[in-house]
C-alpha atoms as a PDB file:
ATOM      1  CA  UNK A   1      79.394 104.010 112.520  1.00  0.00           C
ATOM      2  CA  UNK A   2      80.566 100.412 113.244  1.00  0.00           C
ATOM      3  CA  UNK A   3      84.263 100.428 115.371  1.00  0.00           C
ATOM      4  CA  UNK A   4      85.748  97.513 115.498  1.00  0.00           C
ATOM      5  CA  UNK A   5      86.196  96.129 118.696  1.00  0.00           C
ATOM      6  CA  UNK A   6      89.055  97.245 120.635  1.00  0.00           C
ATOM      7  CA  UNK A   7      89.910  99.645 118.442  1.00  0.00           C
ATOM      8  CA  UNK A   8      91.757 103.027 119.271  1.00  0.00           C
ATOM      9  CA  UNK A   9      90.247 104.546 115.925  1.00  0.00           C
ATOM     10  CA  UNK A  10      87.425 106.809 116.315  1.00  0.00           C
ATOM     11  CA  UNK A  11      85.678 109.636 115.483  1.00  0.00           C
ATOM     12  CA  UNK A  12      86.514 113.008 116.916  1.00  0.00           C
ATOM     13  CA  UNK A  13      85.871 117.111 116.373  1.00  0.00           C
ATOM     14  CA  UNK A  14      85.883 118.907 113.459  1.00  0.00           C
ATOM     15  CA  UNK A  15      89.691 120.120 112.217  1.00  0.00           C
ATOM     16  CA  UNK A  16      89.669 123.508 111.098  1.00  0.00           C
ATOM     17  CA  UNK A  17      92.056 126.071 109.165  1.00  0.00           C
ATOM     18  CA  UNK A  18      91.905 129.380 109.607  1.00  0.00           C
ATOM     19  CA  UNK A  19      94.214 131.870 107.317  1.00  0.00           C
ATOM     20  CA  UNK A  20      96.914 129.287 106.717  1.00  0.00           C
ATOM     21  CA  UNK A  21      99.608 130.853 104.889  1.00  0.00           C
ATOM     22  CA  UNK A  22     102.968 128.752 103.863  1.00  0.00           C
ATOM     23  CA  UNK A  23     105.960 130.695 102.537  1.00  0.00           C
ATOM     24  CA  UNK A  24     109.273 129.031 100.639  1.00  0.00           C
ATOM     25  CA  UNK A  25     111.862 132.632 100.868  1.00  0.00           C
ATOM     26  CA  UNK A  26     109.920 134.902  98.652  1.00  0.00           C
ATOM     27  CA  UNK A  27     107.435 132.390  96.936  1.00  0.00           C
ATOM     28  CA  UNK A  28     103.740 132.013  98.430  1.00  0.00           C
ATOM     29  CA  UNK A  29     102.903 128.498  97.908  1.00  0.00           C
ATOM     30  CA  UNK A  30      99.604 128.837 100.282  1.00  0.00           C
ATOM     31  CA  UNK A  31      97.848 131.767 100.859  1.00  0.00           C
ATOM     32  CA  UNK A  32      94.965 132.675 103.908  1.00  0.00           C
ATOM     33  CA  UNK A  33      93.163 129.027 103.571  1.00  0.00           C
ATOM     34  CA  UNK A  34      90.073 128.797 105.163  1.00  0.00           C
ATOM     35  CA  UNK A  35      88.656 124.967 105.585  1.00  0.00           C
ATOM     36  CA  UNK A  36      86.978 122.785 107.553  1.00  0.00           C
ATOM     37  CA  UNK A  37      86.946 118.919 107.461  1.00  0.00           C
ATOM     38  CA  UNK A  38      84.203 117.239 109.652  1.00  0.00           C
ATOM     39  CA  UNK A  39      84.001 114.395 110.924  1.00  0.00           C
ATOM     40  CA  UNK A  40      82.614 111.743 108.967  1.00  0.00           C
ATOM     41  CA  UNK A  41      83.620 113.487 106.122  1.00  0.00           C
ATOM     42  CA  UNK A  42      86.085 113.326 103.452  1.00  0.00           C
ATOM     43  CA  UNK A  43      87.322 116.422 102.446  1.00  0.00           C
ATOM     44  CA  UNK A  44      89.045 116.208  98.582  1.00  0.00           C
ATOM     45  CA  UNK A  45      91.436 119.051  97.700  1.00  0.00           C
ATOM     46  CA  UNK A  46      92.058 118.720  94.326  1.00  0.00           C
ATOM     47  CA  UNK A  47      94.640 121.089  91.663  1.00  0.00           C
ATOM     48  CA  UNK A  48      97.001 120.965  88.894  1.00  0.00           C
ATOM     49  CA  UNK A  49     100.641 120.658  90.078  1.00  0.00           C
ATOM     50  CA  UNK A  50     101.785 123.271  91.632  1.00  0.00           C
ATOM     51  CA  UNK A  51      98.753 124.731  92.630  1.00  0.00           C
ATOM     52  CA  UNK A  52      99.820 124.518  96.783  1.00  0.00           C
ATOM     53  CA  UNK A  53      97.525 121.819  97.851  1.00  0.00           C
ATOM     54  CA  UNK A  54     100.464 119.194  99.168  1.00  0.00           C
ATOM     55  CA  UNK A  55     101.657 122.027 100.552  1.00  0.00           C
ATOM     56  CA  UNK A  56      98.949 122.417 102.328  1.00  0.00           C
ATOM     57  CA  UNK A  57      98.627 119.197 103.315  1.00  0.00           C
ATOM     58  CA  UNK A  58     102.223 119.249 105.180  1.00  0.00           C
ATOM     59  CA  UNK A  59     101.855 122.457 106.693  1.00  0.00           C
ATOM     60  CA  UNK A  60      98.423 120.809 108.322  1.00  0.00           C
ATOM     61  CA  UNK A  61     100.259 118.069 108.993  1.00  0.00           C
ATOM     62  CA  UNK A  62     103.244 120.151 110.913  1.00  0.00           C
ATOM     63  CA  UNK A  63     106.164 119.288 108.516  1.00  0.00           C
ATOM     64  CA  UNK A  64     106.064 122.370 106.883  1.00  0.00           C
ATOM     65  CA  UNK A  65     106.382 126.043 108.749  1.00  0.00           C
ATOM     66  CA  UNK A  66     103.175 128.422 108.265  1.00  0.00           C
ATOM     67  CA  UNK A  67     101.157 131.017 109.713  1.00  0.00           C
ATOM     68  CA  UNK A  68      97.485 130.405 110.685  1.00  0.00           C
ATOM     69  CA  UNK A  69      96.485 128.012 112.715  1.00  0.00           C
ATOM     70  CA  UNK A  70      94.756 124.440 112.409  1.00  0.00           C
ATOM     71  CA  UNK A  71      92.206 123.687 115.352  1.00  0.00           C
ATOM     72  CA  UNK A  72      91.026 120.628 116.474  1.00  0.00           C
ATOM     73  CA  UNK A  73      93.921 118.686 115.544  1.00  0.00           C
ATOM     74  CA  UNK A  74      96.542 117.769 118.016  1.00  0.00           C
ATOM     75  CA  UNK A  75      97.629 114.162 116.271  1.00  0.00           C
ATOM     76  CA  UNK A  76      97.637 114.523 112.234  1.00  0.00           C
ATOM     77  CA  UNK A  77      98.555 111.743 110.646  1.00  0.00           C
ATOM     78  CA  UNK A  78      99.956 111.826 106.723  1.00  0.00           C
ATOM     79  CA  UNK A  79      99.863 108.780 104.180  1.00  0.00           C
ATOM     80  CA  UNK A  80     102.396 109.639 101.241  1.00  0.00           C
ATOM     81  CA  UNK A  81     102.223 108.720  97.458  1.00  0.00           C
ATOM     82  CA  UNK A  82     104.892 106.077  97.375  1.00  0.00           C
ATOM     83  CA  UNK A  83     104.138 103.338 100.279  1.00  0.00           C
ATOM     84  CA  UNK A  84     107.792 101.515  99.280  1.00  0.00           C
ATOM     85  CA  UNK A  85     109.304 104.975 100.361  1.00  0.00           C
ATOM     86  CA  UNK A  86     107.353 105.154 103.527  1.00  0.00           C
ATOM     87  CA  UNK A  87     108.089 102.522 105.210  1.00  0.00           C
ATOM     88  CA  UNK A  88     111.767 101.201 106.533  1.00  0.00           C
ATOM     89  CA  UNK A  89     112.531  98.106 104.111  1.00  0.00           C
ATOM     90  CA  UNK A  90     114.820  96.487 106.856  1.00  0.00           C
ATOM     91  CA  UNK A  91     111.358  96.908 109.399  1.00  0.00           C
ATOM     92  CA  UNK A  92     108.749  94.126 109.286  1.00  0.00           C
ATOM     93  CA  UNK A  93     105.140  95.154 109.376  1.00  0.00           C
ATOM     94  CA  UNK A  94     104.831  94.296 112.907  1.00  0.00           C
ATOM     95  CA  UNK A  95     107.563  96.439 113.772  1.00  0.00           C
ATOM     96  CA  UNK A  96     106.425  99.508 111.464  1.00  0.00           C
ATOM     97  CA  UNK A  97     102.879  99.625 112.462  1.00  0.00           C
ATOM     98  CA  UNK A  98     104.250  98.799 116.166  1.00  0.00           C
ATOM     99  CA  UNK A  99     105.852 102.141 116.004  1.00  0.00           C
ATOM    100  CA  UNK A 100     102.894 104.119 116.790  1.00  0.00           C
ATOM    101  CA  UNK A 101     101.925 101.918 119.758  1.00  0.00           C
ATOM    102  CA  UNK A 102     105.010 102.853 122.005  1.00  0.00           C
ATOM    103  CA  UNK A 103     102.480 104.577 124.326  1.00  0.00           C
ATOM    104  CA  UNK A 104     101.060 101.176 124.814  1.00  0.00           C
ATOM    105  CA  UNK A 105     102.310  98.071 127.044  1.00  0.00           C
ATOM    106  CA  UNK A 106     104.801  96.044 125.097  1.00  0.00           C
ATOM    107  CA  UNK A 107     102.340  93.140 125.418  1.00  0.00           C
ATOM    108  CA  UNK A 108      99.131  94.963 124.419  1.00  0.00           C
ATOM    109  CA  UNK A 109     100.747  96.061 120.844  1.00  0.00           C
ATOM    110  CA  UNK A 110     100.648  92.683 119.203  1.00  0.00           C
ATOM    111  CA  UNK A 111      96.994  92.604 119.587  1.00  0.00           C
ATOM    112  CA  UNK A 112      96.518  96.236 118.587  1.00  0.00           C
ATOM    113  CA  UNK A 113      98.784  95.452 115.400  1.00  0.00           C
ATOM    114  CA  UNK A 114      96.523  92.943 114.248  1.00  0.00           C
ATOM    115  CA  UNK A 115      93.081  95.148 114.596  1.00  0.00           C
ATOM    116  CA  UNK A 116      94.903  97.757 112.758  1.00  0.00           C
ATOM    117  CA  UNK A 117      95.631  95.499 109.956  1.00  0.00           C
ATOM    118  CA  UNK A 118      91.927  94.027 110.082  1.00  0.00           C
ATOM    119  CA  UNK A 119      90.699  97.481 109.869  1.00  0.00           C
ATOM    120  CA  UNK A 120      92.895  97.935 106.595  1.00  0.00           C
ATOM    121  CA  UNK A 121      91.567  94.480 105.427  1.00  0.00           C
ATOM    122  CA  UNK A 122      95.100  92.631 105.351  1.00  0.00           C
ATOM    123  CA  UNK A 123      95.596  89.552 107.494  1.00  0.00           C
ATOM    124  CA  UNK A 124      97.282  88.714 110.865  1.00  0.00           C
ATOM    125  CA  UNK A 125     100.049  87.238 109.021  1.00  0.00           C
ATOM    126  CA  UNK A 126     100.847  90.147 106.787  1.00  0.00           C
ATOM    127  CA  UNK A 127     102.796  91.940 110.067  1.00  0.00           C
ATOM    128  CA  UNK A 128     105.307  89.010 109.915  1.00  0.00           C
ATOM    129  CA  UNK A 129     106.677  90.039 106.563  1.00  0.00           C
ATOM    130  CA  UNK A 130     108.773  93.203 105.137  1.00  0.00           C
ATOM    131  CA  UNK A 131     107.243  95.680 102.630  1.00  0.00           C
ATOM    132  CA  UNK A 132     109.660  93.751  99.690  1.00  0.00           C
ATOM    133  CA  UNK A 133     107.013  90.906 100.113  1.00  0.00           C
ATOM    134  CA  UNK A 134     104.163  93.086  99.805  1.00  0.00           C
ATOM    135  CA  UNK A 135     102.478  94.464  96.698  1.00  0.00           C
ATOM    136  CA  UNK A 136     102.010  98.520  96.104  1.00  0.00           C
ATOM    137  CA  UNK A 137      98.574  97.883  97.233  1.00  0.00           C
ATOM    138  CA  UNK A 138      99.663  95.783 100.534  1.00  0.00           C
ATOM    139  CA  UNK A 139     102.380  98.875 101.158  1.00  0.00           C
ATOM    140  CA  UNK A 140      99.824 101.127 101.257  1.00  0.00           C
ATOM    141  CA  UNK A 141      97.657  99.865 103.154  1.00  0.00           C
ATOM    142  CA  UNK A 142      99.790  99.156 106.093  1.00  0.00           C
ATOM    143  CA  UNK A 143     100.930 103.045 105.805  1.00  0.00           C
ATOM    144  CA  UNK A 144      97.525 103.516 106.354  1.00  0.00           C
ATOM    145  CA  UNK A 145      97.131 101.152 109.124  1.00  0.00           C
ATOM    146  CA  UNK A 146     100.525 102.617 110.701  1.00  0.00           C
ATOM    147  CA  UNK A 147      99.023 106.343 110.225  1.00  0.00           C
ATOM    148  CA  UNK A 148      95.499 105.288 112.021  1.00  0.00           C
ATOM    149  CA  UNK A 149      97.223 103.550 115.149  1.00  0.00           C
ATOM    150  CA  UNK A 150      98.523 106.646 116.314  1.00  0.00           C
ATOM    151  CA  UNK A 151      95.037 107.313 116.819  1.00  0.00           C
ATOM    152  CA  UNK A 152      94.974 110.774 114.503  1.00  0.00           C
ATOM    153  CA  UNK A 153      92.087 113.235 114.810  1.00  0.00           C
ATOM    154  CA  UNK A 154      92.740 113.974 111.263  1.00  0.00           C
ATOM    155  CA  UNK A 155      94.197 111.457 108.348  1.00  0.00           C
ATOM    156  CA  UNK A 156      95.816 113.237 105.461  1.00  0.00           C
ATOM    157  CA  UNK A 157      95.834 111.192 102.402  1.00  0.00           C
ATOM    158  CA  UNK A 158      98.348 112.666  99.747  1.00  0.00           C
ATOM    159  CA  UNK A 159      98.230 111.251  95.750  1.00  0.00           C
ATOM    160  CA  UNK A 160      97.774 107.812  98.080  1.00  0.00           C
ATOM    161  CA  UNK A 161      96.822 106.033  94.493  1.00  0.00           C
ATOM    162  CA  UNK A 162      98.562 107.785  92.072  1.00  0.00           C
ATOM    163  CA  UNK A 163     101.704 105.646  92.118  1.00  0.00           C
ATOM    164  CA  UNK A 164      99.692 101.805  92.068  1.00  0.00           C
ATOM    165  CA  UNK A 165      98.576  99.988  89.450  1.00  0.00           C
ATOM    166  CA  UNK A 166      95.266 101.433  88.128  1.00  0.00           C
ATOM    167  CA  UNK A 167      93.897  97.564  89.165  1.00  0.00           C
ATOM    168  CA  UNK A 168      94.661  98.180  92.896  1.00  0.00           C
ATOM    169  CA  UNK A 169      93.478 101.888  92.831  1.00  0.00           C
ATOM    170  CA  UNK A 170      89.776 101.377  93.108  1.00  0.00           C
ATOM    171  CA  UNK A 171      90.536  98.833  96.321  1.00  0.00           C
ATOM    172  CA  UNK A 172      92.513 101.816  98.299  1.00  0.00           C
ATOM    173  CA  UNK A 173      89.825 104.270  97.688  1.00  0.00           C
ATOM    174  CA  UNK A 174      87.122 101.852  98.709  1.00  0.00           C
ATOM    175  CA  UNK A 175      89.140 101.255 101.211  1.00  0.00           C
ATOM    176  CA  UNK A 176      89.152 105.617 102.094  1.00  0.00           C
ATOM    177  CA  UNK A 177      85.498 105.137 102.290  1.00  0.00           C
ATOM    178  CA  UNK A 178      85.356 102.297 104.056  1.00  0.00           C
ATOM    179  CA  UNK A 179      87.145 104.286 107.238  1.00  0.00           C
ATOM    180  CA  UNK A 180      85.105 107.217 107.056  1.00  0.00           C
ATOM    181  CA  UNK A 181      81.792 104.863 107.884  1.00  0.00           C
ATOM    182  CA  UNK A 182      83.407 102.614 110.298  1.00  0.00           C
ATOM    183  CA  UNK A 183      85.241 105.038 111.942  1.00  0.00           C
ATOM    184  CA  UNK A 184      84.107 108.836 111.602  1.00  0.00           C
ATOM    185  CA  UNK A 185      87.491 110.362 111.067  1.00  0.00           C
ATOM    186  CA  UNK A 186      88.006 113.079 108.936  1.00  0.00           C
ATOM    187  CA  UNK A 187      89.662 112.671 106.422  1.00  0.00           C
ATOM    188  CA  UNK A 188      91.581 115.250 103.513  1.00  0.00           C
ATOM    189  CA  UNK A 189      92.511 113.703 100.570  1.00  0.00           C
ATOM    190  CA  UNK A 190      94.600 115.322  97.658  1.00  0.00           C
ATOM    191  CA  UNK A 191      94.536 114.332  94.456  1.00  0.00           C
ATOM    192  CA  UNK A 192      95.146 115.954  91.031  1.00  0.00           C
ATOM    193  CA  UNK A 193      92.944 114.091  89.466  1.00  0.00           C
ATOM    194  CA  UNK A 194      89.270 115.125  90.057  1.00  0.00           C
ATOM    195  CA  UNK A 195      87.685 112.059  88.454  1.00  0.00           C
ATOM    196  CA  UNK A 196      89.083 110.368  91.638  1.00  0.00           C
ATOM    197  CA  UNK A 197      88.078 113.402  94.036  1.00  0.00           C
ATOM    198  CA  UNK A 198      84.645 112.984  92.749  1.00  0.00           C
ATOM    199  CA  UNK A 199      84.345 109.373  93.359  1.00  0.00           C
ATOM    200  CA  UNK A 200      85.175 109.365  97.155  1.00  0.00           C
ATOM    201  CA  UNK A 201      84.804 112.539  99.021  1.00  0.00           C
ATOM    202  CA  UNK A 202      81.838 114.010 100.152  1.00  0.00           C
ATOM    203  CA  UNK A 203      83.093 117.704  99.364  1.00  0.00           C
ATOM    204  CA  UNK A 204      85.284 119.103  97.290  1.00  0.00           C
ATOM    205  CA  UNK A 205      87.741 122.122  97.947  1.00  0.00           C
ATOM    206  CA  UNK A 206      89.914 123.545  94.359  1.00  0.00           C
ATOM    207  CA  UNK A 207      93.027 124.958  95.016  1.00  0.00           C
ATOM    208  CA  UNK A 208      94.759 127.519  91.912  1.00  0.00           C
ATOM    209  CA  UNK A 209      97.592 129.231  92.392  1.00  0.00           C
ATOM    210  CA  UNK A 210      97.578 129.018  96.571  1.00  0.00           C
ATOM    211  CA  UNK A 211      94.533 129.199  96.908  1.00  0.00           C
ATOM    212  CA  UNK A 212      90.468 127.889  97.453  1.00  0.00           C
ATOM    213  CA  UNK A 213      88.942 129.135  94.809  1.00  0.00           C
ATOM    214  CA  UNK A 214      85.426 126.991  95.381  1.00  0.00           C
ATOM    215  CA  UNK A 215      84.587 124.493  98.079  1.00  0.00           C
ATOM    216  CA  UNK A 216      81.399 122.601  98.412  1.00  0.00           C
ATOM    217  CA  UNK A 217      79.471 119.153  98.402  1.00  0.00           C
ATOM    218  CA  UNK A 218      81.061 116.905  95.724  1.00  0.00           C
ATOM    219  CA  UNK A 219      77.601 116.780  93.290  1.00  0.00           C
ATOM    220  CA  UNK A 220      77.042 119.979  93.425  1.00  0.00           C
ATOM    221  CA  UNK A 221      80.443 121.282  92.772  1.00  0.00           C
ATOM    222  CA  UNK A 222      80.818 118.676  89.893  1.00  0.00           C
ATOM    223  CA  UNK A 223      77.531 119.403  88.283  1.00  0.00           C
ATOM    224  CA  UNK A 224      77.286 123.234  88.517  1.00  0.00           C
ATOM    225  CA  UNK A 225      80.688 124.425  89.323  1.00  0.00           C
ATOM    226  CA  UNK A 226      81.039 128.395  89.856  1.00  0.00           C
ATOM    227  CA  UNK A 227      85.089 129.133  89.386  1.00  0.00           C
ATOM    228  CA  UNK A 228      86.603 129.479  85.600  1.00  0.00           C
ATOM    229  CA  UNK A 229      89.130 126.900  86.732  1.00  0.00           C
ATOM    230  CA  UNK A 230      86.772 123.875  88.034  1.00  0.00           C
ATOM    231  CA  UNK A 231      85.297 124.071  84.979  1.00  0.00           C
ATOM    232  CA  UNK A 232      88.714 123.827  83.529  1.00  0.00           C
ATOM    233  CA  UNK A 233      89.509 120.752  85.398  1.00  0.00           C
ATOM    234  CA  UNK A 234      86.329 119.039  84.566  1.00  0.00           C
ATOM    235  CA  UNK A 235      86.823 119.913  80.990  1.00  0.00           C
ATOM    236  CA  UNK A 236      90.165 118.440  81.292  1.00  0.00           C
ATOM    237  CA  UNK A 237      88.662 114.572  82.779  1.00  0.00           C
ATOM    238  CA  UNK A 238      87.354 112.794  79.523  1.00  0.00           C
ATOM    239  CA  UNK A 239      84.352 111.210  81.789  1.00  0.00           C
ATOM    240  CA  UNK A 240      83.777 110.939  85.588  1.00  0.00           C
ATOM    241  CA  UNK A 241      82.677 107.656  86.786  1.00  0.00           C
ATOM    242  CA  UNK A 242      79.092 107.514  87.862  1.00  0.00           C
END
């Protein structure tokens, strides 16, 4: 793994779920997940709509109440689907990404603003403008930059591509795999679409109706899956990219 210098980013324990259960009233939307993202891994969880997996992802991520319990994760940090929503339009970048610094001297931040944005590939100048300036693909990127200064043990990436331009999409999930090599954090990434799932994550978790119904490394899921429904949702994805 190659940190960038001075960075905060780095790679930590495994985060673990044990018999996570989220309730909405009378409706189970999650039910006893068991899963374990390493480090240096990305973890997809991947489902139809509906099938519980963002809410998964927010009850890991504390915004949601649940029973269970996640281990190894004191600081989780979410990326959302629509980066213009994210982030405060009256905020410039600086300011945004500056956010999750306030632990830091006032006079430190600037410099740790600009590593964050180098480790997102944007330039220094990018944290002098506001998120109307920036493309979808910009936007996201400096949610992701805001998410890793907090210095997360886990990053949650949820449908991060699924509202850009299908010409920027391929960048941010380079970009996913990018920060799993440079900087060993683990990483779970939702996305309904498994084409996507397949092309950056090393395993693969499939949620159905609350819950895992198969987990395991991302070729062998894909190329012998075990569960009636994988096979549904790879009969469902016209051709996976090689």
């Amino acid at each position: 793994m190659n940190h960038l210098p001075g960075s905060r980013v780095s790679a930590g324990g495994s985060v673990r779920v044990d018999d996570l259960t989220v309730r909405y009233g009378g409706f189970t939307a999650v039910e006893a997940v068991t899963l374990e993202v390493p480090p240096g891994r990305i973890v997809g969880l991947v489902g139809e709509s509906g099938s519980g997996k963002s809410s998964l992802a927010r009850a890991v991520s504390g915004l949601v109440p649940h029973t269970g319990r996640v281990s190894g994760a004191s600081r989780v940090q979410m990326v959302f689907q629509d980066p213009y929503a994210s982030l405060d339009p009256r905020m410039r970048v600086a300011e945004s990404v500056g956010e999750a610094l306030l632990h830091l001297p006032r006079r430190s931040r600037p410099a740790e603003v600009t590593r964050m944005l180098e480790l997102v590939s944007l330039p220094p100048e990018t944290a002098r403008r506001y998120p109307r300036e920036l493309s979808g693909g910009q936007r996201q990127r400096v949610a992701i930059a805001r998410a890793l200064a907090a210095d997360p043990d886990l990053l949650v990436a949820d449908e991060i591509t699924s509202a850009l331009d299908v010409s920027v999409q391929g960048a941010i999930l380079n970009l996913i795999r990018s920060l799993r090599d440079r900087t060993g954090l683990p990483i779970l990434f939702i996305s309904h679409n498994l084409a996507v799932v397949r092309y950056v994550c090393d395993e693969i978790a499939v949620m159905h109706r609350g819950r895992i119904v198969e987990h395991g490394p991302t070729l062998d899921l894909v190329s012998s899956p075990a569960d009636p429904y994988t096979r549904t949702l790879l009969e469902a994805v016209p051709r996976l990219p090689r």
